[in-house]
PDB file of N, CA and C in Angstrom:
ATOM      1  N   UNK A   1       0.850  -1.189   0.000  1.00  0.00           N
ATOM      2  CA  UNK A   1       0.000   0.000   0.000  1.00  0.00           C
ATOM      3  C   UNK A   1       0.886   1.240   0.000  1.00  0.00           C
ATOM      4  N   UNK A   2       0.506   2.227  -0.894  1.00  0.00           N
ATOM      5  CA  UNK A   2       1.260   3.601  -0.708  1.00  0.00           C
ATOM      6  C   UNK A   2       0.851   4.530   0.311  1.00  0.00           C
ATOM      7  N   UNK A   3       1.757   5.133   0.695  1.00  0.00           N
ATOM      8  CA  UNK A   3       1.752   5.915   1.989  1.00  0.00           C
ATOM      9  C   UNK A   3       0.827   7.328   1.151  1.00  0.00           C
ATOM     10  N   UNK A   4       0.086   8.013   1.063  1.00  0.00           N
ATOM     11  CA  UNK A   4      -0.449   9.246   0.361  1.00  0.00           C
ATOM     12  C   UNK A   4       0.474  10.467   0.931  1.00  0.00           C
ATOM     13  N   UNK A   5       0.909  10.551   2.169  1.00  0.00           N
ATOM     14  CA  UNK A   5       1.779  11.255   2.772  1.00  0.00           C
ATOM     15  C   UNK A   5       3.077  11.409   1.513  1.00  0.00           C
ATOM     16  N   UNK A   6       3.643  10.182   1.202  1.00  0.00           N
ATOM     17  CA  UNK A   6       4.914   9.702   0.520  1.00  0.00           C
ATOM     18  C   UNK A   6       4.186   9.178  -0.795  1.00  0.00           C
ATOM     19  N   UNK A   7       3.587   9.661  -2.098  1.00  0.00           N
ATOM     20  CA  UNK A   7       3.542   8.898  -3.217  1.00  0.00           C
ATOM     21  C   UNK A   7       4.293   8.509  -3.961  1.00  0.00           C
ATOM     22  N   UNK A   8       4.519   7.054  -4.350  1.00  0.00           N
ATOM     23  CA  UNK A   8       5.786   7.013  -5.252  1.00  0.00           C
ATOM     24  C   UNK A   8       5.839   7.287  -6.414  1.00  0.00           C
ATOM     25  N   UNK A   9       6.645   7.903  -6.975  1.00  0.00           N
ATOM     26  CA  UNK A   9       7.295   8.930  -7.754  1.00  0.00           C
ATOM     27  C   UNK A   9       8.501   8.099  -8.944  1.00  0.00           C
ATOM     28  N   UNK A  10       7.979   9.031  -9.823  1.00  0.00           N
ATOM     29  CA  UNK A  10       8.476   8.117 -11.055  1.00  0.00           C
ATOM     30  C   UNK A  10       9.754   8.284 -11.090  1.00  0.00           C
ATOM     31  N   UNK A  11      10.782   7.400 -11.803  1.00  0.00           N
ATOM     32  CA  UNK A  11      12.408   7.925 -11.737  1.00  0.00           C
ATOM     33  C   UNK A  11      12.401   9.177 -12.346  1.00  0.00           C
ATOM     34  N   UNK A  12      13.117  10.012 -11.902  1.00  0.00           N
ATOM     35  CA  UNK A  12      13.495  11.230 -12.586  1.00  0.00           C
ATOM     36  C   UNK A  12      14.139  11.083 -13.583  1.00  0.00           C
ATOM     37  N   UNK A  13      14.159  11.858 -14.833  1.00  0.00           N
ATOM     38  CA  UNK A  13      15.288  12.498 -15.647  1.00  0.00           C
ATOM     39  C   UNK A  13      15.229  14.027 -15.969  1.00  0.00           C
ATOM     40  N   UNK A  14      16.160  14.134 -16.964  1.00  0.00           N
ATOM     41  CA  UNK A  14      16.048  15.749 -17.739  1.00  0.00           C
ATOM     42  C   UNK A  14      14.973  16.636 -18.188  1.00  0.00           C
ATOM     43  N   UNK A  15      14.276  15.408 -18.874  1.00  0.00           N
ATOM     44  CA  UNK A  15      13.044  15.668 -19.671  1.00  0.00           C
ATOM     45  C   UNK A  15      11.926  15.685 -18.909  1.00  0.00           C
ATOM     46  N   UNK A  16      11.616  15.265 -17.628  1.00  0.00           N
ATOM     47  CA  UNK A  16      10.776  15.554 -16.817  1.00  0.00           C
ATOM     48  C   UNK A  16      10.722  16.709 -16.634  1.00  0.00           C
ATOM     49  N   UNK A  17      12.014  16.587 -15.858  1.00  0.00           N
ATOM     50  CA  UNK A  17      12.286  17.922 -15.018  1.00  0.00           C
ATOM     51  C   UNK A  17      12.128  18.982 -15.358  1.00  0.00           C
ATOM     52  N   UNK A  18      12.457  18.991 -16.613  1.00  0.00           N
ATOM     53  CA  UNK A  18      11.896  20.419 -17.589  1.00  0.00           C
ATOM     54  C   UNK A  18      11.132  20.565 -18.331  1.00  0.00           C
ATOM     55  N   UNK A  19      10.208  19.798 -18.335  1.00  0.00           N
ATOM     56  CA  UNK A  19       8.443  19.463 -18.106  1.00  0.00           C
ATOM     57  C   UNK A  19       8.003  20.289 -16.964  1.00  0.00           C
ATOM     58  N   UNK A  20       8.155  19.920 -16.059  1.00  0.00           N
ATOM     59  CA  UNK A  20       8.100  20.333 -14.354  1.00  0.00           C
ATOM     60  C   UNK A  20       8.260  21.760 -14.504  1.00  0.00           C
ATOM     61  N   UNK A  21       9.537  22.048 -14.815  1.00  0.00           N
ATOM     62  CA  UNK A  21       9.929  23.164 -14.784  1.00  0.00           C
ATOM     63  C   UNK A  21       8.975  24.564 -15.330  1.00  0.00           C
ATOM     64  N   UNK A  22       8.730  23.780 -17.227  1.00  0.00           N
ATOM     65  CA  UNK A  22       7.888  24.811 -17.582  1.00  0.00           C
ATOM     66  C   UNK A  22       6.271  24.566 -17.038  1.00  0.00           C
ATOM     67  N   UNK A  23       6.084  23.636 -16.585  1.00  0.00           N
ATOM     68  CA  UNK A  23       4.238  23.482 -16.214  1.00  0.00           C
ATOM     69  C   UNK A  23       4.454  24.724 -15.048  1.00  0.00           C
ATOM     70  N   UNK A  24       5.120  24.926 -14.205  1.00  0.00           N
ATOM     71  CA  UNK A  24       5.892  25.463 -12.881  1.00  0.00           C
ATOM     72  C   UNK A  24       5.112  27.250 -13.803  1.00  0.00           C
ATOM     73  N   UNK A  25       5.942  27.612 -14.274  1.00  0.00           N
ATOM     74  CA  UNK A  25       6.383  29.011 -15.174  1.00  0.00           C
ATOM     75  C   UNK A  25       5.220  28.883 -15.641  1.00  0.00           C
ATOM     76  N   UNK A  26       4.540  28.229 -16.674  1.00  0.00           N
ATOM     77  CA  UNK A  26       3.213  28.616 -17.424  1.00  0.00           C
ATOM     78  C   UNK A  26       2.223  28.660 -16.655  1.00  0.00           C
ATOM     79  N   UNK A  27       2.255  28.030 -15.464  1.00  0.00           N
ATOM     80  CA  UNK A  27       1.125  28.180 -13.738  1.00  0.00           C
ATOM     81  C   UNK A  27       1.175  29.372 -13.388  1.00  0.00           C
ATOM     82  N   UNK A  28       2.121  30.112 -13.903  1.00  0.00           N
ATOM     83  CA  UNK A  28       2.179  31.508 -13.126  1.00  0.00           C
ATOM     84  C   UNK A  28       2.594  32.576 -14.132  1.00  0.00           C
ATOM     85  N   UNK A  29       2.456  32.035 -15.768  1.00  0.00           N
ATOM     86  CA  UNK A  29       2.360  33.133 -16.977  1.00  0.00           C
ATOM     87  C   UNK A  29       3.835  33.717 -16.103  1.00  0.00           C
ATOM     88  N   UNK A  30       4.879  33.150 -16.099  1.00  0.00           N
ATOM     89  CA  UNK A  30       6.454  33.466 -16.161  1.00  0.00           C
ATOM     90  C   UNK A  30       7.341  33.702 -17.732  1.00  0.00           C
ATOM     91  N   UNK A  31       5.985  32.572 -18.739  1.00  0.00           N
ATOM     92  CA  UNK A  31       6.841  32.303 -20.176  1.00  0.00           C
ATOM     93  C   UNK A  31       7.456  33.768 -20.179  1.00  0.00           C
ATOM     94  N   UNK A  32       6.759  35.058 -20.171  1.00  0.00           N
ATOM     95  CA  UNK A  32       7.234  36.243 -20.939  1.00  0.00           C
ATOM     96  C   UNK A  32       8.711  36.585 -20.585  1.00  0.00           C
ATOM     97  N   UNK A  33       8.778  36.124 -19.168  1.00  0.00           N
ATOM     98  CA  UNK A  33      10.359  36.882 -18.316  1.00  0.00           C
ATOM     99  C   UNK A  33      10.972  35.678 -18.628  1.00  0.00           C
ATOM    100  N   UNK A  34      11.071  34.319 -19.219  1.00  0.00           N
ATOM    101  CA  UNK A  34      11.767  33.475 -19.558  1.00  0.00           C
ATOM    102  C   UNK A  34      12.467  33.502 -20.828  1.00  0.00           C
ATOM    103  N   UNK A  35      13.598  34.766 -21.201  1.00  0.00           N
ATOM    104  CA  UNK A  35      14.192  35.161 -21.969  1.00  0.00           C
ATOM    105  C   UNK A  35      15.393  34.429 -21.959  1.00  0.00           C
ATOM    106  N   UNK A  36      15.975  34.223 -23.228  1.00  0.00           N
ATOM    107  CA  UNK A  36      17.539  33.736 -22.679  1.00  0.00           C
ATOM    108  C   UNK A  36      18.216  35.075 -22.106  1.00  0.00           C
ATOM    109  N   UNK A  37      18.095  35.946 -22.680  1.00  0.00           N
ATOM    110  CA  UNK A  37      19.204  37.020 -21.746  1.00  0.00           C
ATOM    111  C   UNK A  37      18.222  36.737 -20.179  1.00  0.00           C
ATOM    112  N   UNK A  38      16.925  36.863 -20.086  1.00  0.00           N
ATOM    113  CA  UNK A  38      17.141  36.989 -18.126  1.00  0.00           C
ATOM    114  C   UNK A  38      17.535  35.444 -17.567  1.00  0.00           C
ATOM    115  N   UNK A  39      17.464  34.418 -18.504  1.00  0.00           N
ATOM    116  CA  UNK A  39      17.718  33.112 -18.037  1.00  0.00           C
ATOM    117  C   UNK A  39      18.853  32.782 -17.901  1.00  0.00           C
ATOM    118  N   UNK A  40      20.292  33.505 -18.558  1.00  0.00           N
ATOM    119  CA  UNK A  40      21.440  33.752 -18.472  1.00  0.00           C
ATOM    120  C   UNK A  40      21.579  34.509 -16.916  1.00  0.00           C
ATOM    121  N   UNK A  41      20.763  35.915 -16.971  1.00  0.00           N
ATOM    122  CA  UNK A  41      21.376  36.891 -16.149  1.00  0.00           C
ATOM    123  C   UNK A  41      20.764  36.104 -14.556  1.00  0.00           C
ATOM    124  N   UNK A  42      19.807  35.202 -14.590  1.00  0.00           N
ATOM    125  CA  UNK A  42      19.204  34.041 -13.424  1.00  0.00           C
ATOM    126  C   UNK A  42      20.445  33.210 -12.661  1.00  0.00           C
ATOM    127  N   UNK A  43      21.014  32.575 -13.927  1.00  0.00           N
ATOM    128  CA  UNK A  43      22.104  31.504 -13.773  1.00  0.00           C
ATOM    129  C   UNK A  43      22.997  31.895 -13.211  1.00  0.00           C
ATOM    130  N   UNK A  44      23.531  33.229 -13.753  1.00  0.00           N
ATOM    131  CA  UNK A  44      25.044  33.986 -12.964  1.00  0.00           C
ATOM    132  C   UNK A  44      24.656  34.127 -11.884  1.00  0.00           C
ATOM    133  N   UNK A  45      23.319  34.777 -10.985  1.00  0.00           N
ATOM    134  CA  UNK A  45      23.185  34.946  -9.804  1.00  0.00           C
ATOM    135  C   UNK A  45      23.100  34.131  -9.171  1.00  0.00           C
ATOM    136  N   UNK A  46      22.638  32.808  -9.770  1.00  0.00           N
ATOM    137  CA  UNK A  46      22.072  31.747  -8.867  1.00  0.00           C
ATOM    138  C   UNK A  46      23.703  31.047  -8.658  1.00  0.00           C
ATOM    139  N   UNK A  47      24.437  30.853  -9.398  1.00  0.00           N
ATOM    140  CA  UNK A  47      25.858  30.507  -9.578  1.00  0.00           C
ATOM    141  C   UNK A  47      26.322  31.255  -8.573  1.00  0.00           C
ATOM    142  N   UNK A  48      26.580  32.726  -8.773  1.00  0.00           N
ATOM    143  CA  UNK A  48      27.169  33.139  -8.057  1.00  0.00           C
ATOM    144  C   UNK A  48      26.913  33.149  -6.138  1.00  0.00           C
ATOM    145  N   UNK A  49      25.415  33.328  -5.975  1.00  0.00           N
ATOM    146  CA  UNK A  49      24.991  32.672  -4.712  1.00  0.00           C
ATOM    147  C   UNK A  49      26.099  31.071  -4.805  1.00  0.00           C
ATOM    148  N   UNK A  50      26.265  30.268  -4.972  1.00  0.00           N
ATOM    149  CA  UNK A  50      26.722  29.088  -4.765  1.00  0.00           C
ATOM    150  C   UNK A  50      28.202  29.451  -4.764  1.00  0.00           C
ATOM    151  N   UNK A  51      29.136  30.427  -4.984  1.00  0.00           N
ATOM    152  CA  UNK A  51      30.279  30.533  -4.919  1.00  0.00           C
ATOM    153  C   UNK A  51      30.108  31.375  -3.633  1.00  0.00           C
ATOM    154  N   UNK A  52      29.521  31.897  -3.445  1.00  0.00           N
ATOM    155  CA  UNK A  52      29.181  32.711  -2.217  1.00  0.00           C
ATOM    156  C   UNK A  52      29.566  31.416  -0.804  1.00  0.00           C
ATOM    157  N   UNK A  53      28.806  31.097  -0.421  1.00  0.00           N
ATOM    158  CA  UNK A  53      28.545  29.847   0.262  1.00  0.00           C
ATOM    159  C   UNK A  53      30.167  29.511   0.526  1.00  0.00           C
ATOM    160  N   UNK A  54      30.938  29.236  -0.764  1.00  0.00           N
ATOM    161  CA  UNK A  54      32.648  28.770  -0.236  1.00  0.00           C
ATOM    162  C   UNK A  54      33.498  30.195  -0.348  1.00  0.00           C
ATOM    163  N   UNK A  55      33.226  31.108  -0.675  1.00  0.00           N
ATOM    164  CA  UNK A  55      34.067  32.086  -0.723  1.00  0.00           C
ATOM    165  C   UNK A  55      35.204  32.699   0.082  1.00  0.00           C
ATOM    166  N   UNK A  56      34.943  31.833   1.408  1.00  0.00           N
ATOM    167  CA  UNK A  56      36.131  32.388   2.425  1.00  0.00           C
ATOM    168  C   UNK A  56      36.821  31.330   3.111  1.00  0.00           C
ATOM    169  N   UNK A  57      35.777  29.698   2.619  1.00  0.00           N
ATOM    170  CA  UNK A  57      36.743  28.517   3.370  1.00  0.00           C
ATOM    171  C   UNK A  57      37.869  28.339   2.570  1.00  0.00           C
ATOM    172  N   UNK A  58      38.238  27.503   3.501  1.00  0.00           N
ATOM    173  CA  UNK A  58      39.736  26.882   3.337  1.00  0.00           C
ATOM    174  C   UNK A  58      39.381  25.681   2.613  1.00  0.00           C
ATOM    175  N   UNK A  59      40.924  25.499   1.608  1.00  0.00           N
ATOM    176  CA  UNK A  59      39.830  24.207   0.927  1.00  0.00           C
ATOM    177  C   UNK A  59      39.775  22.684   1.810  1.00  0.00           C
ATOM    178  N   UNK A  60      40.637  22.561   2.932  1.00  0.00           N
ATOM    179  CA  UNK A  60      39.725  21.585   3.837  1.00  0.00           C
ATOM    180  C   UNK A  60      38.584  21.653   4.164  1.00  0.00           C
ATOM    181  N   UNK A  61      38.231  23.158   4.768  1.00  0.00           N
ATOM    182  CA  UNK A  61      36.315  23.581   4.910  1.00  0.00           C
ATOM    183  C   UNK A  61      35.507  23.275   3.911  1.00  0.00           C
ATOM    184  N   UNK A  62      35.879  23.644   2.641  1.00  0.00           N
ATOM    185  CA  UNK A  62      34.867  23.447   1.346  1.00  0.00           C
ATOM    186  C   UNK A  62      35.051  22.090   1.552  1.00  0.00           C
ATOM    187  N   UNK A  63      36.049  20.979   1.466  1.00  0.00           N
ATOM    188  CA  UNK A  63      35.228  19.721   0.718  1.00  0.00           C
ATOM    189  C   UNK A  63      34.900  19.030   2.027  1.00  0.00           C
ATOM    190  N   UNK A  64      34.822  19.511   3.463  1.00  0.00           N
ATOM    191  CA  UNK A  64      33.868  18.908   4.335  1.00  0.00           C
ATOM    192  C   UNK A  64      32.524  19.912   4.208  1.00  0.00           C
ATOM    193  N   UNK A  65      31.875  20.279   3.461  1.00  0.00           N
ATOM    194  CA  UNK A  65      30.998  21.534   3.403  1.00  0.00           C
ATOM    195  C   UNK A  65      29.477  20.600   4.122  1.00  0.00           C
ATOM    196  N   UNK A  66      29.293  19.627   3.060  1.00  0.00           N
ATOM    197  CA  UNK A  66      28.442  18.403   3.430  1.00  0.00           C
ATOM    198  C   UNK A  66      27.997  18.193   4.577  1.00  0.00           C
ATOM    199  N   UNK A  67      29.476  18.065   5.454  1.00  0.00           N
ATOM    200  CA  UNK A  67      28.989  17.534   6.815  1.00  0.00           C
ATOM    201  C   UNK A  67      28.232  18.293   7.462  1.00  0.00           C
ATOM    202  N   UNK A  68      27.972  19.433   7.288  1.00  0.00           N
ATOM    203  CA  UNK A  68      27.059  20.214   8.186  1.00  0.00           C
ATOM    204  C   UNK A  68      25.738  20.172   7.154  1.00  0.00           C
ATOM    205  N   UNK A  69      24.542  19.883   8.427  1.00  0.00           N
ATOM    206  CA  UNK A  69      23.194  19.822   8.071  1.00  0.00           C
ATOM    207  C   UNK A  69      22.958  21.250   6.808  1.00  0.00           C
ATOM    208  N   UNK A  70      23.202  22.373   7.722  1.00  0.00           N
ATOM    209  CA  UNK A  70      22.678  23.162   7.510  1.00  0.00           C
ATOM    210  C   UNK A  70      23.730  24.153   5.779  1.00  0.00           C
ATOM    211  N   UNK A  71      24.881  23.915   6.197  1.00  0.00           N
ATOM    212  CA  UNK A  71      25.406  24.437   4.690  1.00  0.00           C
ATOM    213  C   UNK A  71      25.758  23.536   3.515  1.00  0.00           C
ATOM    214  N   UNK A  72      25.438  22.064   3.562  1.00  0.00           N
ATOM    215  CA  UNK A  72      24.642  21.040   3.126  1.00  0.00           C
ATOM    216  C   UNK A  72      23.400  21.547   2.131  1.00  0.00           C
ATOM    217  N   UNK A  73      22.645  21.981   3.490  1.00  0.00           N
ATOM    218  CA  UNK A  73      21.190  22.378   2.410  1.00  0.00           C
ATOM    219  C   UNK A  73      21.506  23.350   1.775  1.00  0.00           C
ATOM    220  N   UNK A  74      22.138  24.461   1.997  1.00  0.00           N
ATOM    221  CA  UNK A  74      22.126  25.723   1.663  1.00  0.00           C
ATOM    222  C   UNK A  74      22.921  25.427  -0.320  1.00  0.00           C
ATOM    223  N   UNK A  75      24.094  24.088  -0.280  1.00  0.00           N
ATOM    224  CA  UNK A  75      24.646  24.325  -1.357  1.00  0.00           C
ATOM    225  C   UNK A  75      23.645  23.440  -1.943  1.00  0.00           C
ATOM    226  N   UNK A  76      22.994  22.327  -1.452  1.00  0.00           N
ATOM    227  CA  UNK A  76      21.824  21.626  -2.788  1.00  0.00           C
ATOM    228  C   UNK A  76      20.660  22.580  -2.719  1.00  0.00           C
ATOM    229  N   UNK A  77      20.692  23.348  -2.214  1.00  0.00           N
ATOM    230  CA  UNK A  77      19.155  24.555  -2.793  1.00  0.00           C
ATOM    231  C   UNK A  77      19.997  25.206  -3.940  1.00  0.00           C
ATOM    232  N   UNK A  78      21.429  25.960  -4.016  1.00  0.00           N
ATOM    233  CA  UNK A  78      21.675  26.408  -4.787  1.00  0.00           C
ATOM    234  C   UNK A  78      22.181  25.472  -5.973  1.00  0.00           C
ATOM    235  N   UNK A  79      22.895  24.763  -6.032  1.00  0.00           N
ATOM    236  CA  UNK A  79      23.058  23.705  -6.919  1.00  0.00           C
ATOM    237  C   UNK A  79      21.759  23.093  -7.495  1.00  0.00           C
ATOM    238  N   UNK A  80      20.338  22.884  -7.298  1.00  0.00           N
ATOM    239  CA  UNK A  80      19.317  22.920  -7.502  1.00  0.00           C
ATOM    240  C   UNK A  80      19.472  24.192  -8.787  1.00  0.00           C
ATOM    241  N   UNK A  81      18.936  25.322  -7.897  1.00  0.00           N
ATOM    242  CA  UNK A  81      18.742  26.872  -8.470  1.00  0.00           C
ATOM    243  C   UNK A  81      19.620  26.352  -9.750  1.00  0.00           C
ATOM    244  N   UNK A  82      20.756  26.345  -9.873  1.00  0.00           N
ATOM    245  CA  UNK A  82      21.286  26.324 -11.349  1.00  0.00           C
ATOM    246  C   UNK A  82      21.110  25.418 -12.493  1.00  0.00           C
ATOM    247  N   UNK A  83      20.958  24.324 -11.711  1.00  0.00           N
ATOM    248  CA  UNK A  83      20.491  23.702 -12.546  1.00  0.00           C
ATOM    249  C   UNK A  83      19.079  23.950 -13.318  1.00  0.00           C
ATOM    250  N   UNK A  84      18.164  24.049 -12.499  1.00  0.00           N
ATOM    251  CA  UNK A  84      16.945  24.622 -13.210  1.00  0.00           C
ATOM    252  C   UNK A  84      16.804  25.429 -13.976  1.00  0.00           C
ATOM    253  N   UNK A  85      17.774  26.854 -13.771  1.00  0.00           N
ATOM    254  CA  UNK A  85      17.673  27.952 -14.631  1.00  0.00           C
ATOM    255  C   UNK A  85      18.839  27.498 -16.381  1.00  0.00           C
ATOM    256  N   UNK A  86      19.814  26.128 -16.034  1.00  0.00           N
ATOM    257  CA  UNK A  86      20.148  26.083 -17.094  1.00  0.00           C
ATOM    258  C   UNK A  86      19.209  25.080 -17.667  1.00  0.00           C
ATOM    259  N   UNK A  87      18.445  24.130 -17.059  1.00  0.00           N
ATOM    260  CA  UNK A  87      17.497  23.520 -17.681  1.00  0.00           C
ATOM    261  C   UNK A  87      16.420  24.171 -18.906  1.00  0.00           C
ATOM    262  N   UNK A  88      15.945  25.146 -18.167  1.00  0.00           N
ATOM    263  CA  UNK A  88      14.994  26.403 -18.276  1.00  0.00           C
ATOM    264  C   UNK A  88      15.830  27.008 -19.810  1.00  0.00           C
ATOM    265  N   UNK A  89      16.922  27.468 -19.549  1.00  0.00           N
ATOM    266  CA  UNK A  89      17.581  27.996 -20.918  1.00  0.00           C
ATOM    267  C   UNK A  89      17.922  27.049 -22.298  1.00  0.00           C
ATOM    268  N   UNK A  90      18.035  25.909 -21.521  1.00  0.00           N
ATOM    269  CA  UNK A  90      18.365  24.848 -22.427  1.00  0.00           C
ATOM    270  C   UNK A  90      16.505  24.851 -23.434  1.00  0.00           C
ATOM    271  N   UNK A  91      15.834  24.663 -22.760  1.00  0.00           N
ATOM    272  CA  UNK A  91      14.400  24.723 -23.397  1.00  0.00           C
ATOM    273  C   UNK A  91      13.932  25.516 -24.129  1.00  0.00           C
ATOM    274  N   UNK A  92      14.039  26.960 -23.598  1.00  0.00           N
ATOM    275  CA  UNK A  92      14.353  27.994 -24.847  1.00  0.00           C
ATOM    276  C   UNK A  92      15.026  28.017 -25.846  1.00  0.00           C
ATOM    277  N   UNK A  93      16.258  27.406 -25.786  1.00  0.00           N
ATOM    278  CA  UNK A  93      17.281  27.629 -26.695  1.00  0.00           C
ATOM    279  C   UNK A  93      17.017  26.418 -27.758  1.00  0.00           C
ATOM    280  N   UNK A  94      16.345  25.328 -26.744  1.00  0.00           N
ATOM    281  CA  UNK A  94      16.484  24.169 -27.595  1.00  0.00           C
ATOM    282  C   UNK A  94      17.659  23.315 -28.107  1.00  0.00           C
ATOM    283  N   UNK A  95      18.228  23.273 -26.385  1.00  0.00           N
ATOM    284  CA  UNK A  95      19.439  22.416 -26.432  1.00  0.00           C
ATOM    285  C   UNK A  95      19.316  20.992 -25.875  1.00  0.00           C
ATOM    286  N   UNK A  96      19.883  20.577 -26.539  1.00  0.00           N
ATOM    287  CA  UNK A  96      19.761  18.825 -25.541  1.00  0.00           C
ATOM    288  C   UNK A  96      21.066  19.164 -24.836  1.00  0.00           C
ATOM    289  N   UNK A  97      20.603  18.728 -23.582  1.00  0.00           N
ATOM    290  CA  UNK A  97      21.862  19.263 -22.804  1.00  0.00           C
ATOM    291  C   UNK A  97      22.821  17.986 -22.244  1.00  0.00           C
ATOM    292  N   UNK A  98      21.959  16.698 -22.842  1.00  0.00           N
ATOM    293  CA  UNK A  98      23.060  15.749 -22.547  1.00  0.00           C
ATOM    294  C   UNK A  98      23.757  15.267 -23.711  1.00  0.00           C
ATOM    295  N   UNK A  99      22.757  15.773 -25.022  1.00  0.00           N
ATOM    296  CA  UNK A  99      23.856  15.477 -26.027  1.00  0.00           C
ATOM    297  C   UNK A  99      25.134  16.527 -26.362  1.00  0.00           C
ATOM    298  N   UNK A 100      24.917  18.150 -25.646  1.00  0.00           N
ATOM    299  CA  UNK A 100      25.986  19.074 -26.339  1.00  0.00           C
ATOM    300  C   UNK A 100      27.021  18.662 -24.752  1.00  0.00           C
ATOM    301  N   UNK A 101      26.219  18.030 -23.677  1.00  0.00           N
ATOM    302  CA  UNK A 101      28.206  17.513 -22.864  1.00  0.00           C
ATOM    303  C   UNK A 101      28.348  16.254 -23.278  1.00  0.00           C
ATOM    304  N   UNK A 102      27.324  15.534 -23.996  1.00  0.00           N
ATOM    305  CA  UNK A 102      28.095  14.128 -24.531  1.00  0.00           C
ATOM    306  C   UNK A 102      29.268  14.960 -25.912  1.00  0.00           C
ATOM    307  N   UNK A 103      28.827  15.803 -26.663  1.00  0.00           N
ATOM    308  CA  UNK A 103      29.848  16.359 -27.480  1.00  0.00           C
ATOM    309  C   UNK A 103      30.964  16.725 -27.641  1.00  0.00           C
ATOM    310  N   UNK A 104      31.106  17.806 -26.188  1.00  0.00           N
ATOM    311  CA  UNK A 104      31.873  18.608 -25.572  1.00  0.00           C
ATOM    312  C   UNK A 104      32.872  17.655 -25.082  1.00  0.00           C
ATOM    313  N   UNK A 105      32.462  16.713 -24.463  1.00  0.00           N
ATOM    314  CA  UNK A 105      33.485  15.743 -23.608  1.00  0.00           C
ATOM    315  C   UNK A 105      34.387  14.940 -25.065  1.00  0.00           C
ATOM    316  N   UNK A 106      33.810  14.764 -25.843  1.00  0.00           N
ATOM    317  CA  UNK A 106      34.095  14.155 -27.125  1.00  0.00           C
ATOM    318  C   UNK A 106      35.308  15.142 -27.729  1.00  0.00           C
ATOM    319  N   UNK A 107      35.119  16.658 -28.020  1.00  0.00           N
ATOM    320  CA  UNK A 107      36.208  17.810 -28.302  1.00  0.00           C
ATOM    321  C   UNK A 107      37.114  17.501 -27.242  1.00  0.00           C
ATOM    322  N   UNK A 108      36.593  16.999 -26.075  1.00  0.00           N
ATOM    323  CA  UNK A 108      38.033  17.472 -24.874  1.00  0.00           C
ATOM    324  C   UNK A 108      38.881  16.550 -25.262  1.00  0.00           C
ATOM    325  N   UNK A 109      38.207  15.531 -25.042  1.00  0.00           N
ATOM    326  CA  UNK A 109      39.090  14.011 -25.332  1.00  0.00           C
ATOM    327  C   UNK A 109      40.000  14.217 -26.257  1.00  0.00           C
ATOM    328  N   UNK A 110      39.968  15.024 -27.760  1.00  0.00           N
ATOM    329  CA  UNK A 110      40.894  14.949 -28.415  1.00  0.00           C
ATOM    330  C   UNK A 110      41.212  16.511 -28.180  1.00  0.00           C
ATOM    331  N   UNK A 111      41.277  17.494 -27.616  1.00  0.00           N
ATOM    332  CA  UNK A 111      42.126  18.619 -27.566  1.00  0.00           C
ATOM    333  C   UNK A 111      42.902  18.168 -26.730  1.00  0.00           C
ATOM    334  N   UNK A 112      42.441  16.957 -25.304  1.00  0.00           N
ATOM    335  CA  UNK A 112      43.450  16.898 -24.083  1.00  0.00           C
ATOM    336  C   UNK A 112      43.867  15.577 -24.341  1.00  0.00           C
ATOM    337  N   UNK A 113      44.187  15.102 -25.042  1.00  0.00           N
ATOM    338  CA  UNK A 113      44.969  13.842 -24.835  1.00  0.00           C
ATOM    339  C   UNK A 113      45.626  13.437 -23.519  1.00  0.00           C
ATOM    340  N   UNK A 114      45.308  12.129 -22.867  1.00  0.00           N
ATOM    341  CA  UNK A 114      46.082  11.841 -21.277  1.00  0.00           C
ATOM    342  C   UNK A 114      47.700  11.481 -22.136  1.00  0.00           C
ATOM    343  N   UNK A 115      48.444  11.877 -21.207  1.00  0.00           N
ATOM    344  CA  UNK A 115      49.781  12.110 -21.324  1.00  0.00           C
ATOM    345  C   UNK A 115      50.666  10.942 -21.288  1.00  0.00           C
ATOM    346  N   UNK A 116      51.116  10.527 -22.116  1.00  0.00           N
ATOM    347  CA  UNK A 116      51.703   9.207 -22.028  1.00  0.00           C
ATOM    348  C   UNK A 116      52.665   8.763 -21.182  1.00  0.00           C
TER     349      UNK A 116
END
């Protein structure tokens, strides 16, 4: 029996999510402010909030950041935030965003060759 409290929930992917995303925005007639320039100028802030967060640890502090409950949440709300807003741009733009880093990784591979 399912808990109604807890319904189970389909596996996630990309294409949901930014399903989700725009049902989210068209619930609240957002399409108009969903420009790539403000969906760009979204991302830098929301990014930059997330550099915020490590901006003064030490890098022992940053990669225990996790262990604390509370700046834990603070970096998956923002790590969230970016992702969505590049989700969000990707949809406008009409990018597949796992085929242009399946691509990208493909250019690196041969600009960076591992070093023999």
């Amino acid at each position: 029996m399912t808990d109604p409290q807890h319904p189970q929930r389909e596996p996630l992917d990309l294409a949901k999510l930014q399903r989700r995303l725009a049902e989210f925005a068209a619930a609240r007639n957002w399409q108009p402010y969903h420009t790539p320039k403000n969906l760009v100028a979204a991302l830098s802030v929301e990014a930059s909030e997330l550099v915020e967060i490590f901006q003064w640890l030490t890098p022992d502090e940053s990669a225990r950041i996790m262990q604390d409950p509370d700046s834990a949440h603070r970096v998956t709300d923002e790590v969230a935030d970016v992702l969505a807003y590049l989700l969000q741009l990707c949809e406008v733009l009409g990018i597949d965003l796992l085929a242009a880093l399946d691509a990208k990784i493909d250019r690196n591979e041969q600009r960076f060759p591992p070093e023999p």
